[in-house]
PDB file of N, CA and C in Angstrom:
ATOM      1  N   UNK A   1      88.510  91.088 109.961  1.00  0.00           N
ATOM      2  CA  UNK A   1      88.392  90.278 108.776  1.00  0.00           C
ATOM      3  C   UNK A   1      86.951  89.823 108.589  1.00  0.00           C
ATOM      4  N   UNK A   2      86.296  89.122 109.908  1.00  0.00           N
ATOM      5  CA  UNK A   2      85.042  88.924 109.603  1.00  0.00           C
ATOM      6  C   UNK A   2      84.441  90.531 108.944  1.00  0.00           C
ATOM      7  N   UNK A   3      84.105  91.806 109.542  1.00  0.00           N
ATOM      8  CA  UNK A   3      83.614  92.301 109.139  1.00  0.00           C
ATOM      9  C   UNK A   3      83.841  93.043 107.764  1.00  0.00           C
ATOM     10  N   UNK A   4      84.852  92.734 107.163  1.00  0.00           N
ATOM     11  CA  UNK A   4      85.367  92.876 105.922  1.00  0.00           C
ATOM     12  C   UNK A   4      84.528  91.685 105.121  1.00  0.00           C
ATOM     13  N   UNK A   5      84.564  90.763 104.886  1.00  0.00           N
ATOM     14  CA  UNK A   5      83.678  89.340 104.613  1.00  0.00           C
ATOM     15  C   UNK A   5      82.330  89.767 105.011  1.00  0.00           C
ATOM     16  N   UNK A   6      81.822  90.133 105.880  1.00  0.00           N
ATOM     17  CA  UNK A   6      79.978  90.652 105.737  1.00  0.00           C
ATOM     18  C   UNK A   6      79.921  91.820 105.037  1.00  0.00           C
ATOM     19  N   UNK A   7      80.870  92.695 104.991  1.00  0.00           N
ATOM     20  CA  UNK A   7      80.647  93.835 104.260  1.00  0.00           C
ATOM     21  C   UNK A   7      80.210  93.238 102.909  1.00  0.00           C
ATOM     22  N   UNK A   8      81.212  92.716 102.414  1.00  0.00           N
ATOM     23  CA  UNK A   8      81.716  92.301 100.744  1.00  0.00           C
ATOM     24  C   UNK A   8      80.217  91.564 100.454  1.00  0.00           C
ATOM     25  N   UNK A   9      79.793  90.232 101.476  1.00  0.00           N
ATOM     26  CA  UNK A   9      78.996  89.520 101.438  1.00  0.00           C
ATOM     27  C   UNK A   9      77.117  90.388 101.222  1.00  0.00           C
ATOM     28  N   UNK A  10      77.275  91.706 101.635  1.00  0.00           N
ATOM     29  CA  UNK A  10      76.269  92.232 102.239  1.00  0.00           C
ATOM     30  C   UNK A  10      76.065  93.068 100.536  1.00  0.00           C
ATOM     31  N   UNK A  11      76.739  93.757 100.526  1.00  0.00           N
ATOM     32  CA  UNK A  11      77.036  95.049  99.559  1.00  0.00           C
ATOM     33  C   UNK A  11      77.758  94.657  98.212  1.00  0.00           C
ATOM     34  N   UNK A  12      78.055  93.525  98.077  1.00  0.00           N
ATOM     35  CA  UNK A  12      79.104  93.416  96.724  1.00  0.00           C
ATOM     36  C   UNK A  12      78.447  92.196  95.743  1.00  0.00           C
ATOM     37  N   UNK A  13      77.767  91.445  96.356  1.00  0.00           N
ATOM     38  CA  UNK A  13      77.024  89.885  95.899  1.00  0.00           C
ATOM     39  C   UNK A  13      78.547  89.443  95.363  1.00  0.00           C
ATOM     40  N   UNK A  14      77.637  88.188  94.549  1.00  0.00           N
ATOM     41  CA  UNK A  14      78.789  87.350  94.173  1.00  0.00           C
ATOM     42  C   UNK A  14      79.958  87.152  94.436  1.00  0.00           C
ATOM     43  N   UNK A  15      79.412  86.470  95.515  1.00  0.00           N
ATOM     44  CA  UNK A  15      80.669  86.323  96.268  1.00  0.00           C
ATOM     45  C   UNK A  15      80.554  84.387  96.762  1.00  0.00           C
ATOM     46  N   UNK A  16      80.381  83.801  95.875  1.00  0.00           N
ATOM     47  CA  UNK A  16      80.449  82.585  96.033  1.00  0.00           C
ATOM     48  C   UNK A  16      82.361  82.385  96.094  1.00  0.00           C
ATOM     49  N   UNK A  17      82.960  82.973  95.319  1.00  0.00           N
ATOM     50  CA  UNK A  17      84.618  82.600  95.537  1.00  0.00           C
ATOM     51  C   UNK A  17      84.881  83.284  97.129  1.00  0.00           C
ATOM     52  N   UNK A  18      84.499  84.432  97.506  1.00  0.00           N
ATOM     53  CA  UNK A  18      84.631  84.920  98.752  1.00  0.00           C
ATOM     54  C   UNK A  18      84.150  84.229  99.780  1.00  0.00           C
ATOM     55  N   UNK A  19      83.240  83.250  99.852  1.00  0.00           N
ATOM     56  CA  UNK A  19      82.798  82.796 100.958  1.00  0.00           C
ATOM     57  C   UNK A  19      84.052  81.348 101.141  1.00  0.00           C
ATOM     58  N   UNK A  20      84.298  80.894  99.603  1.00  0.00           N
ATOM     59  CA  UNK A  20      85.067  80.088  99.939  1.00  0.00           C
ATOM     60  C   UNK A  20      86.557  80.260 100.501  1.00  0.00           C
ATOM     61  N   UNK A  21      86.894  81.339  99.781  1.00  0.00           N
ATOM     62  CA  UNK A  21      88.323  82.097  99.987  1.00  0.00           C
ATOM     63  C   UNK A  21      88.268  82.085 101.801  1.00  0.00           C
ATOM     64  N   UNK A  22      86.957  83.337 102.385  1.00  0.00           N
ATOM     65  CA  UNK A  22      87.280  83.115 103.796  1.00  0.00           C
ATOM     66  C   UNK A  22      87.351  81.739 104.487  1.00  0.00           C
ATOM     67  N   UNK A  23      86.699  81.042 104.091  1.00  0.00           N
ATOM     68  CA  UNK A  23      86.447  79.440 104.504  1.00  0.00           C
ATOM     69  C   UNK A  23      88.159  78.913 104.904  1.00  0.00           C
ATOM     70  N   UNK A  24      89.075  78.929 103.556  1.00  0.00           N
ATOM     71  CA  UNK A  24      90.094  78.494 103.545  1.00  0.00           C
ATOM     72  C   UNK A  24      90.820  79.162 104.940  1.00  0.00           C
ATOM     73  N   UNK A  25      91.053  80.856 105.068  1.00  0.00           N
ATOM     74  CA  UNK A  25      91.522  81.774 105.952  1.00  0.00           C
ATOM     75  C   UNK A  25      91.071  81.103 107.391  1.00  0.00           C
ATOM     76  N   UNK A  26      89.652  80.861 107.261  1.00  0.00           N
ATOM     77  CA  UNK A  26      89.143  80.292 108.951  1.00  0.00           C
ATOM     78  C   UNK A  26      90.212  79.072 109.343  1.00  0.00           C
ATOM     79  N   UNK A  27      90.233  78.243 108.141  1.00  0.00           N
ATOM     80  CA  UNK A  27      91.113  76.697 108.402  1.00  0.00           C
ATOM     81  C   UNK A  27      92.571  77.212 108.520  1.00  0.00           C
ATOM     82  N   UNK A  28      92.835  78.357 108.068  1.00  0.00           N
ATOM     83  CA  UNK A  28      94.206  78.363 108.132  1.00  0.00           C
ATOM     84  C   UNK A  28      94.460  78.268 109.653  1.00  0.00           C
ATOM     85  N   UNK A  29      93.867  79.799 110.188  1.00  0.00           N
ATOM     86  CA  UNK A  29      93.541  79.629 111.903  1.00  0.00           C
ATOM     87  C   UNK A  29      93.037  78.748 112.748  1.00  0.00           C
ATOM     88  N   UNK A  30      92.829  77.733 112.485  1.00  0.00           N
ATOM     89  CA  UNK A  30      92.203  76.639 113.349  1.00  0.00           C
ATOM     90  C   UNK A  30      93.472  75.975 113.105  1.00  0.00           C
ATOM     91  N   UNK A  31      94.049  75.832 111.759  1.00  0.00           N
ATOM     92  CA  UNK A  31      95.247  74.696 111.723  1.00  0.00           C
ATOM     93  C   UNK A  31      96.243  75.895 113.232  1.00  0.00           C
ATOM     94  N   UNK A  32      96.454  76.476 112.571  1.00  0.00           N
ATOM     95  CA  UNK A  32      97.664  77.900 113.576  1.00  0.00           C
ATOM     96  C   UNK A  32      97.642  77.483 115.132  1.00  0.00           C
ATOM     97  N   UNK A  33      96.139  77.461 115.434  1.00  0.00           N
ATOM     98  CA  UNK A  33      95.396  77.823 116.805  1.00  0.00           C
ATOM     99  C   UNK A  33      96.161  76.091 117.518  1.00  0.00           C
ATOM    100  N   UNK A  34      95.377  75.249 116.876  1.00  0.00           N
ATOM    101  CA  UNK A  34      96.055  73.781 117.060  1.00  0.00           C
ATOM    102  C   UNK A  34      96.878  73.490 116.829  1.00  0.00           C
ATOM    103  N   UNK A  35      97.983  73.782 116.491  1.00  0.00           N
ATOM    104  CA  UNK A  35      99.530  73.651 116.180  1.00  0.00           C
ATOM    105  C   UNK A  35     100.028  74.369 117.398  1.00  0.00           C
ATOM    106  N   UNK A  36      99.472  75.595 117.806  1.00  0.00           N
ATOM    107  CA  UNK A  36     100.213  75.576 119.012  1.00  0.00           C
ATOM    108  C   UNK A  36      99.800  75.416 120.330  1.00  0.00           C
ATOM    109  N   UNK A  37      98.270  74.944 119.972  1.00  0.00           N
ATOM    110  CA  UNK A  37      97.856  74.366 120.907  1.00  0.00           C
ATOM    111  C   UNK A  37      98.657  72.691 121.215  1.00  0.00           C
ATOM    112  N   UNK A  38      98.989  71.807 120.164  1.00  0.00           N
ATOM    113  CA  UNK A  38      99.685  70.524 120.232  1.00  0.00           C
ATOM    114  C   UNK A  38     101.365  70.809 120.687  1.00  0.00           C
ATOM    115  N   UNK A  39     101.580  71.284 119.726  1.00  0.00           N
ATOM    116  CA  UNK A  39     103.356  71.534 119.784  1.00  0.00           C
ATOM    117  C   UNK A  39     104.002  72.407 120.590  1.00  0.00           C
ATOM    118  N   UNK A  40     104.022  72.338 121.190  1.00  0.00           N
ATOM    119  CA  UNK A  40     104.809  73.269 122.276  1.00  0.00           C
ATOM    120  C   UNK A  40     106.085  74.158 121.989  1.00  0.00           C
ATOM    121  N   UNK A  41     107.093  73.630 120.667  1.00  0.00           N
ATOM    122  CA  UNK A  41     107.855  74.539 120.627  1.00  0.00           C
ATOM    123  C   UNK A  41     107.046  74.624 119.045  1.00  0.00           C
ATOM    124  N   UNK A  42     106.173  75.114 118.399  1.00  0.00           N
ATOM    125  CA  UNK A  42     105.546  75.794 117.740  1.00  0.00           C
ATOM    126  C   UNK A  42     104.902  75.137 116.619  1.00  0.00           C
ATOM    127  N   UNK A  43     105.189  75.314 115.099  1.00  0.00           N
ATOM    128  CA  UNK A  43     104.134  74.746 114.201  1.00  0.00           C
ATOM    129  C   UNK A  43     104.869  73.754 113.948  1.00  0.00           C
ATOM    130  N   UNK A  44     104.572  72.052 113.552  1.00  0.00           N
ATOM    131  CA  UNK A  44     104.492  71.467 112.851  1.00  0.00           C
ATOM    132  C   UNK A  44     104.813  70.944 111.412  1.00  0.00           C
ATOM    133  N   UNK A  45     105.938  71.423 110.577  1.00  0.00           N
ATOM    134  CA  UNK A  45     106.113  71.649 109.243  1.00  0.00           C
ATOM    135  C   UNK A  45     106.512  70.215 108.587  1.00  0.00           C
ATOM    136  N   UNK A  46     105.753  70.045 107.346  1.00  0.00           N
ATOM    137  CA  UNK A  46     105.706  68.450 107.427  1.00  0.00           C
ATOM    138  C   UNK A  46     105.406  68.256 105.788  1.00  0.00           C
ATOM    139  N   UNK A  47     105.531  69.326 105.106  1.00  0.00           N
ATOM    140  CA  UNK A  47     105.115  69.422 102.891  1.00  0.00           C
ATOM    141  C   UNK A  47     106.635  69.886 103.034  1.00  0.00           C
ATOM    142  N   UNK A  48     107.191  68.835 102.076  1.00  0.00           N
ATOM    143  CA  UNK A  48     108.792  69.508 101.710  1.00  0.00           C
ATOM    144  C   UNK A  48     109.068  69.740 100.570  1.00  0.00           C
ATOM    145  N   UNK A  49     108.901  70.654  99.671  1.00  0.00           N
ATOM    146  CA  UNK A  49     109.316  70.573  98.620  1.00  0.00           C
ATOM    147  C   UNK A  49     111.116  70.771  98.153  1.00  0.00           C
ATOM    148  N   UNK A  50     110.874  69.979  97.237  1.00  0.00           N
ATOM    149  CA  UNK A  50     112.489  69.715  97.458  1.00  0.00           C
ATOM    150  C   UNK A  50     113.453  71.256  96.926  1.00  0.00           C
ATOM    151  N   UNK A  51     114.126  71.550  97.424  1.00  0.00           N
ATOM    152  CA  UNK A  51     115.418  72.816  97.152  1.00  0.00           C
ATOM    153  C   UNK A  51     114.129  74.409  97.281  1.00  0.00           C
ATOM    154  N   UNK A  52     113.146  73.904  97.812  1.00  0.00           N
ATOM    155  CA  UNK A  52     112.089  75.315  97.777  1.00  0.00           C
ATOM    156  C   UNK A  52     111.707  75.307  98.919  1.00  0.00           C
ATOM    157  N   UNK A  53     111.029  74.817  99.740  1.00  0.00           N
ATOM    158  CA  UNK A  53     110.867  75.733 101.404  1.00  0.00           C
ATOM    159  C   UNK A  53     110.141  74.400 101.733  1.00  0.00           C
ATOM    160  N   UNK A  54     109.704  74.582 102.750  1.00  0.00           N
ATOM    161  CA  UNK A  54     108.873  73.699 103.708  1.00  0.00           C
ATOM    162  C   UNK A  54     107.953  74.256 104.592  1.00  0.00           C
ATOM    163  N   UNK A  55     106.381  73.710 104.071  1.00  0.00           N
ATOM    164  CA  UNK A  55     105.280  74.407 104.767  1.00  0.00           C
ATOM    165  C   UNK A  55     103.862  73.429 105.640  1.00  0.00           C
ATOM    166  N   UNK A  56     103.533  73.834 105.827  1.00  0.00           N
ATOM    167  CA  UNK A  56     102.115  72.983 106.378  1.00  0.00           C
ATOM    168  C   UNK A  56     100.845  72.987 105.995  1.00  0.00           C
ATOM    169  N   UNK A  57      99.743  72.538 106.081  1.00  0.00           N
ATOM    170  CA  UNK A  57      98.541  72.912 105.890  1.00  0.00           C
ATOM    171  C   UNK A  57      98.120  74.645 105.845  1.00  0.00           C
ATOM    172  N   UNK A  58      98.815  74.709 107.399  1.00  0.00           N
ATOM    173  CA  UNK A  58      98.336  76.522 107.716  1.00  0.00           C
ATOM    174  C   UNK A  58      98.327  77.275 105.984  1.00  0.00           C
ATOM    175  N   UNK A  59      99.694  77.043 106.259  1.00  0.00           N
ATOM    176  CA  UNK A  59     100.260  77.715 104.792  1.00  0.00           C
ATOM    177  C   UNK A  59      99.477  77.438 103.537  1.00  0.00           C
ATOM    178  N   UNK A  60      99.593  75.988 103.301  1.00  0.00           N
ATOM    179  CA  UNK A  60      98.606  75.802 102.090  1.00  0.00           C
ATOM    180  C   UNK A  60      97.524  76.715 102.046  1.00  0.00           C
ATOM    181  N   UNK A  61      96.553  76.600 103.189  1.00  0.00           N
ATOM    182  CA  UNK A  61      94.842  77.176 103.070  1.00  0.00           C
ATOM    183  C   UNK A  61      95.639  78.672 103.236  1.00  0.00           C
ATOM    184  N   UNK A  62      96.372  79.155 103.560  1.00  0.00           N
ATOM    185  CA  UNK A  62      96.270  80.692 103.775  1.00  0.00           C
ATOM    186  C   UNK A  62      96.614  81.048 101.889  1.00  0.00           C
ATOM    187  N   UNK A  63      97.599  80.213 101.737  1.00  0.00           N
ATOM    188  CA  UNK A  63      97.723  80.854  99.854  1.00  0.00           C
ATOM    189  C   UNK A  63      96.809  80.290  99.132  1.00  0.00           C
ATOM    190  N   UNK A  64      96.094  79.383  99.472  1.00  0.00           N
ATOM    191  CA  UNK A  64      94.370  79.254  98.840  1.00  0.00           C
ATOM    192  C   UNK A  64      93.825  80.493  99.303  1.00  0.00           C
ATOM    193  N   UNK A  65      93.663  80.918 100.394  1.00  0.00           N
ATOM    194  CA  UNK A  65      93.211  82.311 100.693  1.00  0.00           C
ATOM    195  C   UNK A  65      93.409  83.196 100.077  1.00  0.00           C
ATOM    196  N   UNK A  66      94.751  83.238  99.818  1.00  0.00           N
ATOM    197  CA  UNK A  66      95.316  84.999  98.876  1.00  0.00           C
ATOM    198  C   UNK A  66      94.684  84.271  97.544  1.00  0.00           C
ATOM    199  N   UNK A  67      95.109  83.510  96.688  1.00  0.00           N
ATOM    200  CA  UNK A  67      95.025  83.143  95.384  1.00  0.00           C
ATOM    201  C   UNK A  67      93.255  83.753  95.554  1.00  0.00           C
ATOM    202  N   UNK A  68      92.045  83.134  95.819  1.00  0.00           N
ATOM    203  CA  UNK A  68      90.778  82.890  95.471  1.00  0.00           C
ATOM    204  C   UNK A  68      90.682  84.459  96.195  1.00  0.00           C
ATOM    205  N   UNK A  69      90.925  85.107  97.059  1.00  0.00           N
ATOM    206  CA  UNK A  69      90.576  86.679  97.295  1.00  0.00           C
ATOM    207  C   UNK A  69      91.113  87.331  96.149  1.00  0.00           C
ATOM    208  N   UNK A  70      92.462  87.109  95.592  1.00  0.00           N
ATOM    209  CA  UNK A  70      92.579  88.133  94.512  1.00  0.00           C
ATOM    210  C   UNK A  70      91.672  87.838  93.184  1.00  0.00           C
ATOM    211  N   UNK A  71      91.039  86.453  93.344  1.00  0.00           N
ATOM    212  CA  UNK A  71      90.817  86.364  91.766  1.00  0.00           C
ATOM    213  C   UNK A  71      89.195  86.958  92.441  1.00  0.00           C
ATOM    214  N   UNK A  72      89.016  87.303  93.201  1.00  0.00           N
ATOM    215  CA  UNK A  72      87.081  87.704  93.709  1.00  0.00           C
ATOM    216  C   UNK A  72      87.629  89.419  93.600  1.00  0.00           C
ATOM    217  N   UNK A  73      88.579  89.770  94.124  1.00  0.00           N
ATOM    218  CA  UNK A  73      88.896  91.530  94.318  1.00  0.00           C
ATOM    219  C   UNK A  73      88.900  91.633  92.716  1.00  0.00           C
ATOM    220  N   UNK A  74      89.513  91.375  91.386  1.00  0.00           N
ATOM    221  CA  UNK A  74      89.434  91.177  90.086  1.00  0.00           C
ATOM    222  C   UNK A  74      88.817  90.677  89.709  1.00  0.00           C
ATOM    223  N   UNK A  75      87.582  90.160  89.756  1.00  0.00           N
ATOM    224  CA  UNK A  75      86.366  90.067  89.193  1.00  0.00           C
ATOM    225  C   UNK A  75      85.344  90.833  89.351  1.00  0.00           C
ATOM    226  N   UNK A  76      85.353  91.128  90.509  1.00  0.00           N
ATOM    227  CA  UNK A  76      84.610  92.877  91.000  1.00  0.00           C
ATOM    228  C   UNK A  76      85.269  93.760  91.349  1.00  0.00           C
ATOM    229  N   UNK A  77      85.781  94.304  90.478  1.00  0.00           N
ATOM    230  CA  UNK A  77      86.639  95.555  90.373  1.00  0.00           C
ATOM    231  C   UNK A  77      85.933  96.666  89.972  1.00  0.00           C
ATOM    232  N   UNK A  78      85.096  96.679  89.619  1.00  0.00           N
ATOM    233  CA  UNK A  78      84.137  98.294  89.000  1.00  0.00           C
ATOM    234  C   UNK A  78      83.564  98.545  90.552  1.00  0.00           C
ATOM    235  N   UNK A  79      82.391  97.225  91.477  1.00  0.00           N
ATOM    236  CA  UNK A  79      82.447  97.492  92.365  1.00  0.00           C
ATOM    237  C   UNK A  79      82.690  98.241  93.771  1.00  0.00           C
ATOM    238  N   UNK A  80      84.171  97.781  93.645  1.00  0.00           N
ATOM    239  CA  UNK A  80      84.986  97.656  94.805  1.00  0.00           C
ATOM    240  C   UNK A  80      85.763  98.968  94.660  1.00  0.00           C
ATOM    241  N   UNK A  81      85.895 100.160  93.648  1.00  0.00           N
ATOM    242  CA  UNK A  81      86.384 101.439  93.611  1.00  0.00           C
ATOM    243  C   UNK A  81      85.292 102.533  94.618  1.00  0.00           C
ATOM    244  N   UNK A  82      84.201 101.510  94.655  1.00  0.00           N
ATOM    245  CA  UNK A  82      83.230 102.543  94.840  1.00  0.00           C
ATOM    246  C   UNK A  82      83.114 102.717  96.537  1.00  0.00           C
ATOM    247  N   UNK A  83      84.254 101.916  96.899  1.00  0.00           N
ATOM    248  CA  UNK A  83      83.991 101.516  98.434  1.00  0.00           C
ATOM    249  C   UNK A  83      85.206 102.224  99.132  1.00  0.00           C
ATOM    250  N   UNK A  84      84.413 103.507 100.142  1.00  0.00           N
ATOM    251  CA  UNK A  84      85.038 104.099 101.474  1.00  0.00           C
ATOM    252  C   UNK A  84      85.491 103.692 102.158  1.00  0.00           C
ATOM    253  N   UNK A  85      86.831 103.856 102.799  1.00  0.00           N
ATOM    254  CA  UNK A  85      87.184 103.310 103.968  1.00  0.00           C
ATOM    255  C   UNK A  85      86.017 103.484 105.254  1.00  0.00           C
ATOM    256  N   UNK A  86      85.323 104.925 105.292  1.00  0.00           N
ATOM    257  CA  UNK A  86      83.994 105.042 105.733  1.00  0.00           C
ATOM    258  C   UNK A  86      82.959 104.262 106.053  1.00  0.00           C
ATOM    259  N   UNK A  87      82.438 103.636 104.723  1.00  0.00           N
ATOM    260  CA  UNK A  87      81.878 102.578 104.488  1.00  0.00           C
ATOM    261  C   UNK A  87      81.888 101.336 105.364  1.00  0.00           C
ATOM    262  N   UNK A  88      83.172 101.034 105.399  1.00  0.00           N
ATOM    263  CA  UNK A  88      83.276  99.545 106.634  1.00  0.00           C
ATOM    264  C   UNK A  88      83.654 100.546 107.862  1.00  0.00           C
ATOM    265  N   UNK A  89      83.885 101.649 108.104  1.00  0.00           N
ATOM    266  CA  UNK A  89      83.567 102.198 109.661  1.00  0.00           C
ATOM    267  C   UNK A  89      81.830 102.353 110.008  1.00  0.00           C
ATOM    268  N   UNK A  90      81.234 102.195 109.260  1.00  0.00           N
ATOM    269  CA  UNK A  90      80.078 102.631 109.368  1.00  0.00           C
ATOM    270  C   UNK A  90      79.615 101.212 109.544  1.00  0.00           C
ATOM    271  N   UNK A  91      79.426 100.428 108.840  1.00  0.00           N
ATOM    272  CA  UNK A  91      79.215  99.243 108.800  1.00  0.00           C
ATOM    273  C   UNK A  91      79.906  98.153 110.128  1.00  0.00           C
ATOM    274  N   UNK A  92      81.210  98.575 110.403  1.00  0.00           N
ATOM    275  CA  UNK A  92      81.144  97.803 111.724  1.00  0.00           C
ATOM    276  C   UNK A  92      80.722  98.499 112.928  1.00  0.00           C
ATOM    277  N   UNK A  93      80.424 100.180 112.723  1.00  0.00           N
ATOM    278  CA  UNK A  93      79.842 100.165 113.826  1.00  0.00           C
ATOM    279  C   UNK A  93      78.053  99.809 114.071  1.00  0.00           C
ATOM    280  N   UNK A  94      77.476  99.458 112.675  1.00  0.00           N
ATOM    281  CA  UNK A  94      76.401  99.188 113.069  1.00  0.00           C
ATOM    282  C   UNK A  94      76.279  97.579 113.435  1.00  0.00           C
ATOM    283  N   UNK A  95      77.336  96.812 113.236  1.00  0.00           N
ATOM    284  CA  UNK A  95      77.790  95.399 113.824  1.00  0.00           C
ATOM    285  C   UNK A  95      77.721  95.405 115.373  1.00  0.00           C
ATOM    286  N   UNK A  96      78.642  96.081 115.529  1.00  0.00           N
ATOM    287  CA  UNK A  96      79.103  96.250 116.893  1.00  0.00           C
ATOM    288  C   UNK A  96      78.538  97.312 117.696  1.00  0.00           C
ATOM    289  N   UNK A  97      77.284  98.257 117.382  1.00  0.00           N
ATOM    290  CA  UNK A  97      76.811  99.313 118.229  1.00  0.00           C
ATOM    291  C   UNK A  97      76.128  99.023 119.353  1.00  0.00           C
ATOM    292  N   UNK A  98      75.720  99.979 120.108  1.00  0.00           N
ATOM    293  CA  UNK A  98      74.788  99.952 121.028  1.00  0.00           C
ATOM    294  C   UNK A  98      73.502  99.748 120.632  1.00  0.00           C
ATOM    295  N   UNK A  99      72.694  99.274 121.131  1.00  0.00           N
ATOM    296  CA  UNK A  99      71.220  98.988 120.753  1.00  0.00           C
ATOM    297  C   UNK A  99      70.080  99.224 121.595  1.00  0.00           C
TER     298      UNK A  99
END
């Protein structure tokens, strides 16, 4: 995921909604990470909406996540056709290569 987010960040600009979108995704995992780091028999669920489900923070920031990634993948859409799966193999291996 990070290297999906430097790609985009590197090669796509405008990505002020993307930096925030991942932002939200990081908090989702920190809420995740500490929930089961605290709770022992697992997450925490504590937003009830009434006759519709019951969720937590995690949840909140992760569908802030999807919502603000789809509206950044549809705003650069001419872009983003132009991009190889190649492309981010190439790109994380120059992340992650030998040097």
């Amino acid at each position: 995921m990070i290297v999906l987010y430097g790609y985009f960040k590197n090669n796509i600009k405008d990505s002020r909604i993307l930096g925030v979108a991942f932002a939200f995704q990081m908090a989702a995992m920190a809420c995740a990470l500490l929930g089961n780091l605290v709770w022992k028999e697992g997450m925490l669920d504590f937003i009830y909406l009434v006759s519709l489900f019951i969720f937590d923070l995690k949840d909140l920031y992760s569908d802030c996540f999807i919502l603000l990634f789809l509206i950044y993948v549809y705003s650069v859409k001419k872009p983003l056709e132009k991009v190889q799966l190649s492309d981010l193999v190439f790109y994380a291996k120059g992340l992650f290569g030998r040097r």
